[in-house]
C-alpha atoms as a PDB file:
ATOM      1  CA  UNK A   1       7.201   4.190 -15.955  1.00  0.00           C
ATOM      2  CA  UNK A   2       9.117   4.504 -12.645  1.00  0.00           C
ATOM      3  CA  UNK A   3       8.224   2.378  -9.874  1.00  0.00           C
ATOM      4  CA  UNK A   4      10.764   2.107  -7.033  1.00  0.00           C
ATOM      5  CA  UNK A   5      10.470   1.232  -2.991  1.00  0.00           C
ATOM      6  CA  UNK A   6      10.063   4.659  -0.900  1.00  0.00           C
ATOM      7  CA  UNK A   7      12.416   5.655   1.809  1.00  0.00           C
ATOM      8  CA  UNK A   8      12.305   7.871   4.379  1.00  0.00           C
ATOM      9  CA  UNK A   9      13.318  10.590   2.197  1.00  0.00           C
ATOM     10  CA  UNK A  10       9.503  10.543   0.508  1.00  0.00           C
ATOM     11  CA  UNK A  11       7.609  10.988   3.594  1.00  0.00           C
ATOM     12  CA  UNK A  12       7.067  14.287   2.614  1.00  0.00           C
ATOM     13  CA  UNK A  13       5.754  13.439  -0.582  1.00  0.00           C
ATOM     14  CA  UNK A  14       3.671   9.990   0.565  1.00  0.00           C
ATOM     15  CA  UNK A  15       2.300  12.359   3.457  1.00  0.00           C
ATOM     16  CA  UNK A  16       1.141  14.654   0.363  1.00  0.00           C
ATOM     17  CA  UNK A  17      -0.924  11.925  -1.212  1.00  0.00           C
ATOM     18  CA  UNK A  18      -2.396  10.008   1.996  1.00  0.00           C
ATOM     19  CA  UNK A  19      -3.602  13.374   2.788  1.00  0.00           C
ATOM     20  CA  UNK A  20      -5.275  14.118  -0.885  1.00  0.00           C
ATOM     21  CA  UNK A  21      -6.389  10.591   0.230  1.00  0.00           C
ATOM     22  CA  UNK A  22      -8.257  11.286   2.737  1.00  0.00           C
ATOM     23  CA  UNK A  23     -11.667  12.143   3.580  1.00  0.00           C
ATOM     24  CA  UNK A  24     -12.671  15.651   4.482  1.00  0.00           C
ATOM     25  CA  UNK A  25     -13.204  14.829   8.123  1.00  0.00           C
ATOM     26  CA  UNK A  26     -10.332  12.822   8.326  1.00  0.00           C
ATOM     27  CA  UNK A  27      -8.429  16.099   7.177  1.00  0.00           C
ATOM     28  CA  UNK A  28     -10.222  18.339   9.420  1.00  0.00           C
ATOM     29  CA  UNK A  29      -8.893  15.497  12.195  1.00  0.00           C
ATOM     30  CA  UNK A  30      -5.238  17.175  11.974  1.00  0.00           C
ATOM     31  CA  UNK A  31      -2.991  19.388  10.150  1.00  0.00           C
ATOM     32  CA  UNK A  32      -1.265  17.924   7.229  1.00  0.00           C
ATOM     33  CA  UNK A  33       2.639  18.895   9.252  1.00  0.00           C
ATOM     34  CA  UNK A  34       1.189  17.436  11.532  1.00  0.00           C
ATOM     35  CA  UNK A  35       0.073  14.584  10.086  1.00  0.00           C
ATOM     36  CA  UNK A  36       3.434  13.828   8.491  1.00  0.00           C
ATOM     37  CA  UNK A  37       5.683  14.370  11.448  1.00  0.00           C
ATOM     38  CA  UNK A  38       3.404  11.502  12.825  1.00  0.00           C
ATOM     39  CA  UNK A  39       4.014   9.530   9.641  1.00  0.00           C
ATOM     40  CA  UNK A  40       7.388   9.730   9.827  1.00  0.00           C
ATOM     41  CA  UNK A  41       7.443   8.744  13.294  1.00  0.00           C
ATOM     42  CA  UNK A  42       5.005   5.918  12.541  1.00  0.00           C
ATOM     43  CA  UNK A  43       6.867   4.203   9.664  1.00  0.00           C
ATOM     44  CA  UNK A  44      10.083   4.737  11.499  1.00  0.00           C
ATOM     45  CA  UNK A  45       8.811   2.259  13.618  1.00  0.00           C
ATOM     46  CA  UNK A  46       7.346  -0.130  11.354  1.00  0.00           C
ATOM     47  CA  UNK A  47      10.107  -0.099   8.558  1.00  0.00           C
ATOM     48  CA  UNK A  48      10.658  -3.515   8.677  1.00  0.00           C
ATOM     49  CA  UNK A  49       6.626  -4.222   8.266  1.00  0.00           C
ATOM     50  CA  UNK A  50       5.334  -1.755   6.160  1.00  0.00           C
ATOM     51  CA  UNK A  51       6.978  -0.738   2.622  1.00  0.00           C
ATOM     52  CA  UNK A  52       5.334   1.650   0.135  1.00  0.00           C
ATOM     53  CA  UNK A  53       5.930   1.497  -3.357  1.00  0.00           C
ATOM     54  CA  UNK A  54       5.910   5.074  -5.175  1.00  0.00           C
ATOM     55  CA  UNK A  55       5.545   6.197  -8.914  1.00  0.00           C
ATOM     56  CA  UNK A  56       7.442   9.428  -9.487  1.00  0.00           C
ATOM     57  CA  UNK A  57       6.750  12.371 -12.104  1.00  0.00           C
ATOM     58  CA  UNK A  58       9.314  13.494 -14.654  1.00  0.00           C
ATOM     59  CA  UNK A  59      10.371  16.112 -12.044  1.00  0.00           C
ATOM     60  CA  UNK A  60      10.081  14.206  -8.757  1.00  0.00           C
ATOM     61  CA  UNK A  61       6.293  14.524  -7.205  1.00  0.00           C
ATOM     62  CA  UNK A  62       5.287  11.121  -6.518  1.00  0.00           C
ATOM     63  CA  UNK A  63       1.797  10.441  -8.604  1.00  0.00           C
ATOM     64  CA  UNK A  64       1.308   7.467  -7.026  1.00  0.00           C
ATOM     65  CA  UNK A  65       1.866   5.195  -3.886  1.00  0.00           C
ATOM     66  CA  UNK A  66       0.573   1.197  -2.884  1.00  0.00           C
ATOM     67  CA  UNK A  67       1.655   0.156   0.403  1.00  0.00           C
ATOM     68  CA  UNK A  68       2.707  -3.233   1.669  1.00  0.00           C
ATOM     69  CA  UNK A  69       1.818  -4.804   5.046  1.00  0.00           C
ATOM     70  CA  UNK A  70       4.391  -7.834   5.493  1.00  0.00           C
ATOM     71  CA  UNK A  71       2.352  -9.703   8.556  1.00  0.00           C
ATOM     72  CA  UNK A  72       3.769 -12.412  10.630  1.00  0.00           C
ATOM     73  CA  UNK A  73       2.012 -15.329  10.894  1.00  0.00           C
ATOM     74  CA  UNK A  74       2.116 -18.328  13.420  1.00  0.00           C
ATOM     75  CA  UNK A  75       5.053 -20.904  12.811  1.00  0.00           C
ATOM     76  CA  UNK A  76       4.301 -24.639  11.546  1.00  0.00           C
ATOM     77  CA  UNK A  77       6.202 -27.584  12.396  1.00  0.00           C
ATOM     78  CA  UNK A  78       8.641 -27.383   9.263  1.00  0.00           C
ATOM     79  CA  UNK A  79       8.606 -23.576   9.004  1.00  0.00           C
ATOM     80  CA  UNK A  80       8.534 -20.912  11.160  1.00  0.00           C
ATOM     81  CA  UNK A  81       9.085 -18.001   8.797  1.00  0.00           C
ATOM     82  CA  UNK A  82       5.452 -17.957   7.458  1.00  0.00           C
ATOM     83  CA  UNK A  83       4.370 -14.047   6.262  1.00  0.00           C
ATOM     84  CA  UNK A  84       1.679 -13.181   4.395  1.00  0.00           C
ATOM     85  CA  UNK A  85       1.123  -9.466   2.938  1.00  0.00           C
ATOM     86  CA  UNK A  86      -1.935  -7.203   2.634  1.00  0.00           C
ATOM     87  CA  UNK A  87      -1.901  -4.687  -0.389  1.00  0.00           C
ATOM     88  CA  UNK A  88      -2.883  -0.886   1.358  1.00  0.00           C
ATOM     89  CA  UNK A  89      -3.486   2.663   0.548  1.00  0.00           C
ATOM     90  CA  UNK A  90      -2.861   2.204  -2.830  1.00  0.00           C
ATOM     91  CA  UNK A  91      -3.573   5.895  -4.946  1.00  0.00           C
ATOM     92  CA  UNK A  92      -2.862   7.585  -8.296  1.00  0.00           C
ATOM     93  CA  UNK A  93      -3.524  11.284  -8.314  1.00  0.00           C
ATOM     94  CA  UNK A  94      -6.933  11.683 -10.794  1.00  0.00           C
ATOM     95  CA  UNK A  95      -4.583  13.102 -13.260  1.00  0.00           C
ATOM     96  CA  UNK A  96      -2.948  10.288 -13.704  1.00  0.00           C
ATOM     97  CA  UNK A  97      -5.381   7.721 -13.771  1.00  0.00           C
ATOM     98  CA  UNK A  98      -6.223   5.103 -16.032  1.00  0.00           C
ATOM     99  CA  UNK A  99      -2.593   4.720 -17.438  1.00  0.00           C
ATOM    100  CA  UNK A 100      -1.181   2.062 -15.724  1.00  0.00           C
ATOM    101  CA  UNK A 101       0.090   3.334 -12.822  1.00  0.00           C
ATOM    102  CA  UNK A 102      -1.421   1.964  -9.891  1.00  0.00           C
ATOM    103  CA  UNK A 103      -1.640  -1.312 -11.557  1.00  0.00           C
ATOM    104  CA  UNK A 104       2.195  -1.207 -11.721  1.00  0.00           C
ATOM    105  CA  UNK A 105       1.871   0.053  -8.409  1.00  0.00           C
ATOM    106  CA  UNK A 106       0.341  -3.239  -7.235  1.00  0.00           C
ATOM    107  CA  UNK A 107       2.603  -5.538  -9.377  1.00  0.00           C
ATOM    108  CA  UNK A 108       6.059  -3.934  -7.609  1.00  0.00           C
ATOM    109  CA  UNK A 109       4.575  -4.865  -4.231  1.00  0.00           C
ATOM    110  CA  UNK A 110       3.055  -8.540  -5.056  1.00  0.00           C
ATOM    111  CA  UNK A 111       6.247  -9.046  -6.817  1.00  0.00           C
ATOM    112  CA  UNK A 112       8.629  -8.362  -4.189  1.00  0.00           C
ATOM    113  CA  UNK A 113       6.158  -9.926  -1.740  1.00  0.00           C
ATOM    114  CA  UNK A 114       6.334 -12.777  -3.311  1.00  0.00           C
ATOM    115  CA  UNK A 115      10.038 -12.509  -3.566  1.00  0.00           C
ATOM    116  CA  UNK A 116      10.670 -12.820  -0.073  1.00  0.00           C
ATOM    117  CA  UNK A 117       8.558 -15.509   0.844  1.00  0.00           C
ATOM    118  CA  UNK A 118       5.033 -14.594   1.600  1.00  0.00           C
ATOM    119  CA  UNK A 119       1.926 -16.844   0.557  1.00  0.00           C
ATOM    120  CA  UNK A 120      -0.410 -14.867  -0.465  1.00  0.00           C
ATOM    121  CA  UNK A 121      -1.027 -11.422  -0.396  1.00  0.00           C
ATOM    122  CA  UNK A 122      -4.903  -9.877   0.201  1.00  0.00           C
ATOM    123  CA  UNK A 123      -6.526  -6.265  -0.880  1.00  0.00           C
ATOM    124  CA  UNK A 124      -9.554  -4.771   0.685  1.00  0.00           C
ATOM    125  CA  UNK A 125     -10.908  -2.914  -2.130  1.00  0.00           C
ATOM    126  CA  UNK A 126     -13.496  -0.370  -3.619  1.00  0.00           C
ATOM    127  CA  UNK A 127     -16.144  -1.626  -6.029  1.00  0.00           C
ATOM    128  CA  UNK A 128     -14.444   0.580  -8.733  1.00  0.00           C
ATOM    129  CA  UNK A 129     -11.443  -0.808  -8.201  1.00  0.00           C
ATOM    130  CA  UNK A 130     -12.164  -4.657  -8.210  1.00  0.00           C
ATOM    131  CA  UNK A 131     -11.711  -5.660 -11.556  1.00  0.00           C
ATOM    132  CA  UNK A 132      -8.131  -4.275 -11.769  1.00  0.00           C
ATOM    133  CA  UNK A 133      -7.457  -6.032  -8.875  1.00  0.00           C
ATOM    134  CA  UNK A 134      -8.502  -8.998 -10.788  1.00  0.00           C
ATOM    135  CA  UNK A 135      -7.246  -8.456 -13.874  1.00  0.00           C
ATOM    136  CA  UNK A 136      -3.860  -8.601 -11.753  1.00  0.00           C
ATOM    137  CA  UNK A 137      -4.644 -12.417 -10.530  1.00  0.00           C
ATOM    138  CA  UNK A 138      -6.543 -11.591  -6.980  1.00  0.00           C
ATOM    139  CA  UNK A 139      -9.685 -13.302  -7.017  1.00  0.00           C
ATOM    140  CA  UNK A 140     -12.330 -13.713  -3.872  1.00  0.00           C
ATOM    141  CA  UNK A 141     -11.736 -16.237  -1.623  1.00  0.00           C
ATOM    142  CA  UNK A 142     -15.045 -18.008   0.243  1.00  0.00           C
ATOM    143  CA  UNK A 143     -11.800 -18.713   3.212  1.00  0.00           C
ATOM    144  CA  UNK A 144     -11.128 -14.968   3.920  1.00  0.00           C
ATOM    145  CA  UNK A 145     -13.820 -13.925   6.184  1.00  0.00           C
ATOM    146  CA  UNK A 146     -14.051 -10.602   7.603  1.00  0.00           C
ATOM    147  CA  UNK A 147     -16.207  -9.372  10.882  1.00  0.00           C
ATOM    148  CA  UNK A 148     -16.120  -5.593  11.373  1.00  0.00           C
ATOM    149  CA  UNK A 149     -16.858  -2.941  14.369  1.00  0.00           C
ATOM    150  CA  UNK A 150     -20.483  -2.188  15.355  1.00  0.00           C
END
């Protein structure tokens, strides 16, 4: 199985699947061209803090996507290049489920996240998808505390 880093070349493609994605309203919100001329405009400007990690088909379609947030964090005397990551928008078409891929998905980006320095890396997840977050080493953490809008 393929797993490479996306470029600009697969927002067509990466539009496709945050699209399928989404939720009906959030589809109703705007047009899919729409949507991905905004995408493309969007990671344009975040290149250098947000990197998705695709799974193409046989003949090109990407089945599958996991995006990494690299996220700055507040220098420490003895270091002042401290990141950590946050695992996002990670999908596998329902056809292709259950095979692998979006756990591969999720090893690319902790792996190179890893690789260039970052401490740890976090998920929010569904309940469904829990356990293959933990089969792949993330466990809960009673220090990551979360407080959400009313």
């Amino acid at each position: 199985m393929e797993i490479r880093r996306a470029d600009l070349d697969d927002v067509a493609e990466l539009a496709r699947l945050l699209w399928w994605h989404a939720s009906s309203e959030e589809q109703a919100a705007q047009p899919r061209e729409e949507f991905e001329v905004g995408l493309t405009a969007w990671w344009s400007a975040h290149a250098q803090s947000h990197l998705a990690f695709v799974a193409p088909a046989a003949g090109g379609a990407l089945i599958g996507m996991a995006w990494l947030a690299l996220l700055p964090r507040i220098p420490r005397p003895g270091t002042t290049m401290r990141r950590s990551a946050d695992i996002q928008s990670v999908f596998v078409i329902p056809e292709q489920r259950g095979q692998g891929v979006g756990s591969a998905l999720v090893d690319a980006a902790t792996t190179h996240a890893f690789g260039v320095g970052v401490s740890r890396v976090t998920v929010s997840s569904g309940r469904r998808a829990v356990p293959v977050y933990e089969r792949l080493g993330f466990a809960a953490s009673p220090r990551l505390l979360e407080k959400t809008a009313d």
